[in-house]
Protein backbone atom coordinates (compact mmCIF):
# COMPACT_ATOMS: atom_id res chain seq x y z
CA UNK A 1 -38.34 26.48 -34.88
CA UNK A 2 -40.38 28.36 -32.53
CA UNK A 3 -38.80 29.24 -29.10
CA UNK A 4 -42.11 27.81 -27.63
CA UNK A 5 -41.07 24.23 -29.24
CA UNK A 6 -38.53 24.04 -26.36
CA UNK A 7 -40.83 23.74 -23.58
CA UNK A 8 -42.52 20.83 -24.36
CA UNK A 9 -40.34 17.49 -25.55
CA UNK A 10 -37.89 16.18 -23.57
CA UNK A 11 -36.60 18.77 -21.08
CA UNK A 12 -39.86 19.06 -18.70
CA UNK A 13 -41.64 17.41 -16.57
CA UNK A 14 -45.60 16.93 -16.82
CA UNK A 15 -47.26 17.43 -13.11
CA UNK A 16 -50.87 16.00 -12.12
CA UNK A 17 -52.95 18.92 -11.64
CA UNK A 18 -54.47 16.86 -9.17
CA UNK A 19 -50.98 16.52 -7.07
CA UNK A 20 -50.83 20.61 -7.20
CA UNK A 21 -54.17 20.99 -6.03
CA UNK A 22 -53.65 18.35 -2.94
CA UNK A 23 -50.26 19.11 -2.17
CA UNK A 24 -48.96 22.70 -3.72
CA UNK A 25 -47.25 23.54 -7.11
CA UNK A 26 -43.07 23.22 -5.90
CA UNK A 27 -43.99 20.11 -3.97
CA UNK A 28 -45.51 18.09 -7.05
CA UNK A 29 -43.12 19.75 -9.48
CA UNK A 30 -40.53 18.03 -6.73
CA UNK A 31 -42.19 14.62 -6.29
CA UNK A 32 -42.45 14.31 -10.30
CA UNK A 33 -38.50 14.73 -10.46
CA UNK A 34 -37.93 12.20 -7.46
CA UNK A 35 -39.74 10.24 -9.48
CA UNK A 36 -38.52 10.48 -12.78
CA UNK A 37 -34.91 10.34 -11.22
CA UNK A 38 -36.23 6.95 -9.30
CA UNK A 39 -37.32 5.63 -12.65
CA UNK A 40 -33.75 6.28 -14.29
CA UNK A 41 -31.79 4.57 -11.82
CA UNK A 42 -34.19 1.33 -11.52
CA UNK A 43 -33.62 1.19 -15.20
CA UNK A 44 -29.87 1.44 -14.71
CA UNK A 45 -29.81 -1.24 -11.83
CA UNK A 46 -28.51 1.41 -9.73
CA UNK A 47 -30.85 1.74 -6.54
CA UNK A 48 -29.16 -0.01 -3.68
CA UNK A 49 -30.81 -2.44 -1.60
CA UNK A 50 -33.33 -0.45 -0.22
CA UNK A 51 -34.11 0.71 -3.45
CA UNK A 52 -32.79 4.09 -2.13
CA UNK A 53 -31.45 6.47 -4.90
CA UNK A 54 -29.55 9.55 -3.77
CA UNK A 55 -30.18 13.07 -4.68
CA UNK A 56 -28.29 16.13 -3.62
CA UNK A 57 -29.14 19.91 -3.28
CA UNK A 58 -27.08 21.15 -6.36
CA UNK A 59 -28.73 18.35 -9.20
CA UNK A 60 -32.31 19.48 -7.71
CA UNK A 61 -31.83 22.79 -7.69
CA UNK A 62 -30.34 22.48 -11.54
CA UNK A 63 -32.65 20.76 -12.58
CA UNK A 64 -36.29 22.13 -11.23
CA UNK A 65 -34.46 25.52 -9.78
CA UNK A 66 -35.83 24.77 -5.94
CA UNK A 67 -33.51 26.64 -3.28
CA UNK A 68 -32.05 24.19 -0.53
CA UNK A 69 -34.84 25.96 1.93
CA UNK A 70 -37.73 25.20 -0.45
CA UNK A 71 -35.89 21.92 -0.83
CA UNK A 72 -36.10 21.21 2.94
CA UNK A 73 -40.04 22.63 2.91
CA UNK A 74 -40.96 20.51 0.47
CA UNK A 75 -39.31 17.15 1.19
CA UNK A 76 -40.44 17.03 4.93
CA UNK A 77 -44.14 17.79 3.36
CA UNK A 78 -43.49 14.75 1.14
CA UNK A 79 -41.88 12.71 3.86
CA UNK A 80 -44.71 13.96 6.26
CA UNK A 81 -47.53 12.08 3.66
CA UNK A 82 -45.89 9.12 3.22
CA UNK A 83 -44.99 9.92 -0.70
CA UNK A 84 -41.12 9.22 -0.24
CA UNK A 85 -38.29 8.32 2.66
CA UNK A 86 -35.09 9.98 3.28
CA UNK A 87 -31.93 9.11 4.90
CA UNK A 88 -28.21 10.46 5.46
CA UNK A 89 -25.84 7.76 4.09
CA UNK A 90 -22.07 7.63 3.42
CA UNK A 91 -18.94 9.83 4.08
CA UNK A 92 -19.10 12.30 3.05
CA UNK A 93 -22.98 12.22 4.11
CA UNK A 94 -25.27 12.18 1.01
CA UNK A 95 -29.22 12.02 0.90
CA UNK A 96 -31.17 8.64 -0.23
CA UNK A 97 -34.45 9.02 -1.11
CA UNK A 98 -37.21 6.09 -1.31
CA UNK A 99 -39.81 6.23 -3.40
CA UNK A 100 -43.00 4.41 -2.38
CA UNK A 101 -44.93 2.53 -5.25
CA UNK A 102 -48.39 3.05 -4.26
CA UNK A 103 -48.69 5.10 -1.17
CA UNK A 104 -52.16 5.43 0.40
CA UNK A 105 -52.38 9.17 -0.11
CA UNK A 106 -52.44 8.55 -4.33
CA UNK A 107 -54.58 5.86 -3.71
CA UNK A 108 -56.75 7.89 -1.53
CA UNK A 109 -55.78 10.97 -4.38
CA UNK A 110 -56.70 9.02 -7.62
CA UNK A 111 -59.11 6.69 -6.31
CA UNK A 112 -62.25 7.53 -7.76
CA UNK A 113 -60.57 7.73 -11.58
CA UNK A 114 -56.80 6.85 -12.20
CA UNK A 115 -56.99 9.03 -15.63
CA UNK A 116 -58.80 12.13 -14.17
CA UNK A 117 -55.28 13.26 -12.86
CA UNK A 118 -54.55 14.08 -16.71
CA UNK A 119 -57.69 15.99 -17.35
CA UNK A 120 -58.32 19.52 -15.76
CA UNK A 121 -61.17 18.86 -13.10
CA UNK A 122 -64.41 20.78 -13.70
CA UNK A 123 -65.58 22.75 -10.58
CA UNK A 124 -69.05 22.18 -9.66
CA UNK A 125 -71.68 24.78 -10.00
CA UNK A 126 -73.29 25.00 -6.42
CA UNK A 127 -76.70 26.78 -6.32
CA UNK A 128 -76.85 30.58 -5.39
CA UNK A 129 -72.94 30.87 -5.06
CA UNK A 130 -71.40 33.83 -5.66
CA UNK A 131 -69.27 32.48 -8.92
CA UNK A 132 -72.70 31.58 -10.01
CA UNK A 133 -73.85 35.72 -10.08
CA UNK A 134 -70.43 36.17 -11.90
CA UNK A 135 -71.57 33.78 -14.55
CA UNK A 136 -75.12 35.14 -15.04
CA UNK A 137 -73.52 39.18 -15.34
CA UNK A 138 -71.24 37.95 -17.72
CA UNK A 139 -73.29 35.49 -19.57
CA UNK A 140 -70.07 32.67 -20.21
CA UNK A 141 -69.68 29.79 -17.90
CA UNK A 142 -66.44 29.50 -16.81
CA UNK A 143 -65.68 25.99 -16.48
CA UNK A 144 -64.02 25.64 -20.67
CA UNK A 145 -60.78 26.47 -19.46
CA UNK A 146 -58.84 25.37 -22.36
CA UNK A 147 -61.03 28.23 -24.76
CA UNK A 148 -59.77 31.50 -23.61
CA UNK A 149 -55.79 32.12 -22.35
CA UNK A 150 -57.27 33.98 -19.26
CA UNK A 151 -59.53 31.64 -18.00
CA UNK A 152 -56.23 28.94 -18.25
CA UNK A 153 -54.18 32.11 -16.20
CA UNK A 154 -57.09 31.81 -13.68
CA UNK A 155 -56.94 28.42 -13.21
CA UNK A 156 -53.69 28.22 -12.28
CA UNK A 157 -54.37 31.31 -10.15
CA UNK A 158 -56.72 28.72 -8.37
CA UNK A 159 -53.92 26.05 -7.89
CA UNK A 160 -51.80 28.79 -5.90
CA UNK A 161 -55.00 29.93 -3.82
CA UNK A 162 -55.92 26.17 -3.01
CA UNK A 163 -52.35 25.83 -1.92
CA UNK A 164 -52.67 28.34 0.70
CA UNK A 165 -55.86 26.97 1.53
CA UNK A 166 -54.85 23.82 2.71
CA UNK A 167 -51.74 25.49 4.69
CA UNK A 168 -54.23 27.56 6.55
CA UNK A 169 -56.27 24.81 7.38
CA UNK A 170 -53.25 22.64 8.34
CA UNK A 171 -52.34 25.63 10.75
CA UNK A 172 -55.41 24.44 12.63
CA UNK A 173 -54.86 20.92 12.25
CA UNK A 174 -57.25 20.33 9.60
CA UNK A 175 -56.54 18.54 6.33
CA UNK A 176 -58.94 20.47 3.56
CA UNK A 177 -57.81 18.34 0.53
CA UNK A 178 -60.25 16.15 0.52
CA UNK A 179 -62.83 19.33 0.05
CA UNK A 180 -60.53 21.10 -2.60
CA UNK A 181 -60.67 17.58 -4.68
CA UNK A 182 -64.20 17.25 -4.61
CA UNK A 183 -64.69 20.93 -5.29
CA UNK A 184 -61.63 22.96 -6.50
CA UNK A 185 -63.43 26.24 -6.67
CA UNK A 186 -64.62 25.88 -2.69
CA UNK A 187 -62.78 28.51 -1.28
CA UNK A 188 -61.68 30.76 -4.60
CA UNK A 189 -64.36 33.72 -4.10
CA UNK A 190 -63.09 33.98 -0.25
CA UNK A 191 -60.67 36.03 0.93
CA UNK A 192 -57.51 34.94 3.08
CA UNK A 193 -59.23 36.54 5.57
CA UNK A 194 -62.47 34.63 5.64
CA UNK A 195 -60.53 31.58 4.57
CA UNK A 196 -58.62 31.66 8.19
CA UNK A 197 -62.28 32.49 10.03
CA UNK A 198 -63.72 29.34 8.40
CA UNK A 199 -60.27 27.48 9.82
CA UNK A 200 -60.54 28.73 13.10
CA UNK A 201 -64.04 28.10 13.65
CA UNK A 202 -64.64 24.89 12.52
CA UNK A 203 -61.42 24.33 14.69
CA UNK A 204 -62.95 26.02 17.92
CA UNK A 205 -66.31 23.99 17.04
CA UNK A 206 -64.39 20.62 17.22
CA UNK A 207 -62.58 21.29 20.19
CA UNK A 208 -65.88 22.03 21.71
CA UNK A 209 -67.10 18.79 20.65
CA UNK A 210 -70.05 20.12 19.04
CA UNK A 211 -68.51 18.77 15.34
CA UNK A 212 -66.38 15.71 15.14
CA UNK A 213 -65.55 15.79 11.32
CA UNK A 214 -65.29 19.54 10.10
CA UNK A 215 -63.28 17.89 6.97
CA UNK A 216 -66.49 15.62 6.03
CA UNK A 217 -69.22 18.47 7.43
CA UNK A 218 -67.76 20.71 4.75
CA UNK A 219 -67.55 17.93 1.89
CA UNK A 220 -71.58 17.22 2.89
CA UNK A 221 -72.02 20.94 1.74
CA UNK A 222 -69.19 23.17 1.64
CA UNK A 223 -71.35 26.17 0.58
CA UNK A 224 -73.81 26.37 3.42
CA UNK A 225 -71.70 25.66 5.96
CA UNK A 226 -68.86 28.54 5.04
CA UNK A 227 -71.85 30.94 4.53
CA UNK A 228 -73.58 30.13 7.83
CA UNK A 229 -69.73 30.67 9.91
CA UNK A 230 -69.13 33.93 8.09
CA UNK A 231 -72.41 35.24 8.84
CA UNK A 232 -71.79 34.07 12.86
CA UNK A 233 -74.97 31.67 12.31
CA UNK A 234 -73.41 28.39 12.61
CA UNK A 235 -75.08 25.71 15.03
CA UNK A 236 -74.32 22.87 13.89
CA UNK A 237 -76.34 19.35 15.43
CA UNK A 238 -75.28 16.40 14.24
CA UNK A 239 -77.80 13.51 13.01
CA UNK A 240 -76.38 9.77 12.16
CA UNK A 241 -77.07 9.26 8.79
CA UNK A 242 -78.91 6.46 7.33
CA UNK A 243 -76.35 5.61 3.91
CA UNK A 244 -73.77 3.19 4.36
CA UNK A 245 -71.10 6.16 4.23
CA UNK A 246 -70.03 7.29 7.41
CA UNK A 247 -67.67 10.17 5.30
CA UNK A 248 -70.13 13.02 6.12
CA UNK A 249 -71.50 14.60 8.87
CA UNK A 250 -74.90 16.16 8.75
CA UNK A 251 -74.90 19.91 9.03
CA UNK A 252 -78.28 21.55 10.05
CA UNK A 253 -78.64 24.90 9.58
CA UNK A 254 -80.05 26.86 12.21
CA UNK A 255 -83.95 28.03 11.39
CA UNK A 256 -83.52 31.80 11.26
CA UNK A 257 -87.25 31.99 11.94
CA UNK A 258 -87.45 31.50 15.16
């Protein structure tokens, strides 16, 4: 038997690469155990009347090696969507945790497609981006993930960029998921750097009042809009839109003409 053969079977636990993307790689690997351990004690009959199951520090950190820090990190984040509850009960104290059968943020998360969590989500190709130039230098699209070892390293890569993506947004009070579902790729050819100059001024242009939905102007076109703030040109005006969706915002670039 190959050492290899031990990984898979029993003794892990499979995470949506959806979840990692929305919500960060230790807080899904976290919310699949809560789960999993939920699951085990409903079967035993042994959730109490809240259907509250309790969980301490030592079995998680066993059993998915989170330290109690990360622990605390990453249940407030999961308490903080909605995903699970938490309580002290008992003497000595011990922590319940609820889990919540269909919370609105994996309805909001899975909405579109229920089984696309279990397939890795293609990135979209925008026009004239610079991933695009990569492509046409090195003559393979990237987007067959499961073909070449590297390109599977670099995806992940991407989960752990998009995670501090969304934390810098969240700094300035902006939820970027939503973008980074539609588009994984959005923000993977910017630096931290840039990332935190798109943040800030989208932020600074809502205060203002001059953009009420910088989550839904980016998701309208993501591209144009990060290109026009990192090149100081962006003016945005905002237009109702005719469709029946009121998600997006209409971003109008400024005519460098004139």
């Amino acid at each position: 038997m190959a050492l290899i053969d031990l990984i898979g079977g029993n003794n892990y636990i499979p995470v949506s690469r959806e979840l990692c993307i929305a919500i960060g790689p230790a807080e899904s690997i976290l919310y699949c155990e809560l789960v999993d351990q939920y699951r085990f004690w409903s079967r035993c009959g042994k959730l109490n009347e809240e259907s509250m199951f309790f969980s301490t520090v030592e079995q998680i950190q066993s059993r998915v090696g989170l330290t109690k820090d990360q622990q605390l990190r990453c249940f407030r984040k999961l308490s903080e969507l909605g995903l699970i509850k938490t309580e002290r009960k008992g003497l000595p104290s011990k922590r319940f945790v609820k889990i919540y059968d269909n919370p609105q943020f994996l309805q909001d998360l899975f909405s579109k497609n229920p089984n696309e969590a279990r397939n890795i989500q293609k990135a979209e190709n925008p026009t004239t981006s610079r991933r695009e130039t990569r492509q046409q230098v090195g003559g393979k699209p990237d987007n067959k993930l499961t073909e070449n070892p590297t390109l599977t390293r670099t995806y992940i890569t991407n989960l752990n960029n998009n995670n501090n993506v969304v934390e810098i947004f969240s700094k300035k009070g902006i939820n970027v998921s939503p973008v980074l579902r539609k588009n994984p790729e959005a923000f993977s050819d910017y630096t931290e750097k840039e990332i935190m100059r798109i943040a800030e001024t989208l932020s600074k242009k809502q205060a203002e009042g001059k953009i009420t939905n910088p989550v839904g102007l980016l998701m309208s076109d993501v591209q144009t809009v990060t290109e026009a703030i990192l090149a100081g040109k962006f003016y945005p005006s905002k237009k109702k839109t005719t469709t029946t969706t009121e998600e997006y915002e209409i971003y109008v670039p400024p005519n460098i003409s004139t």
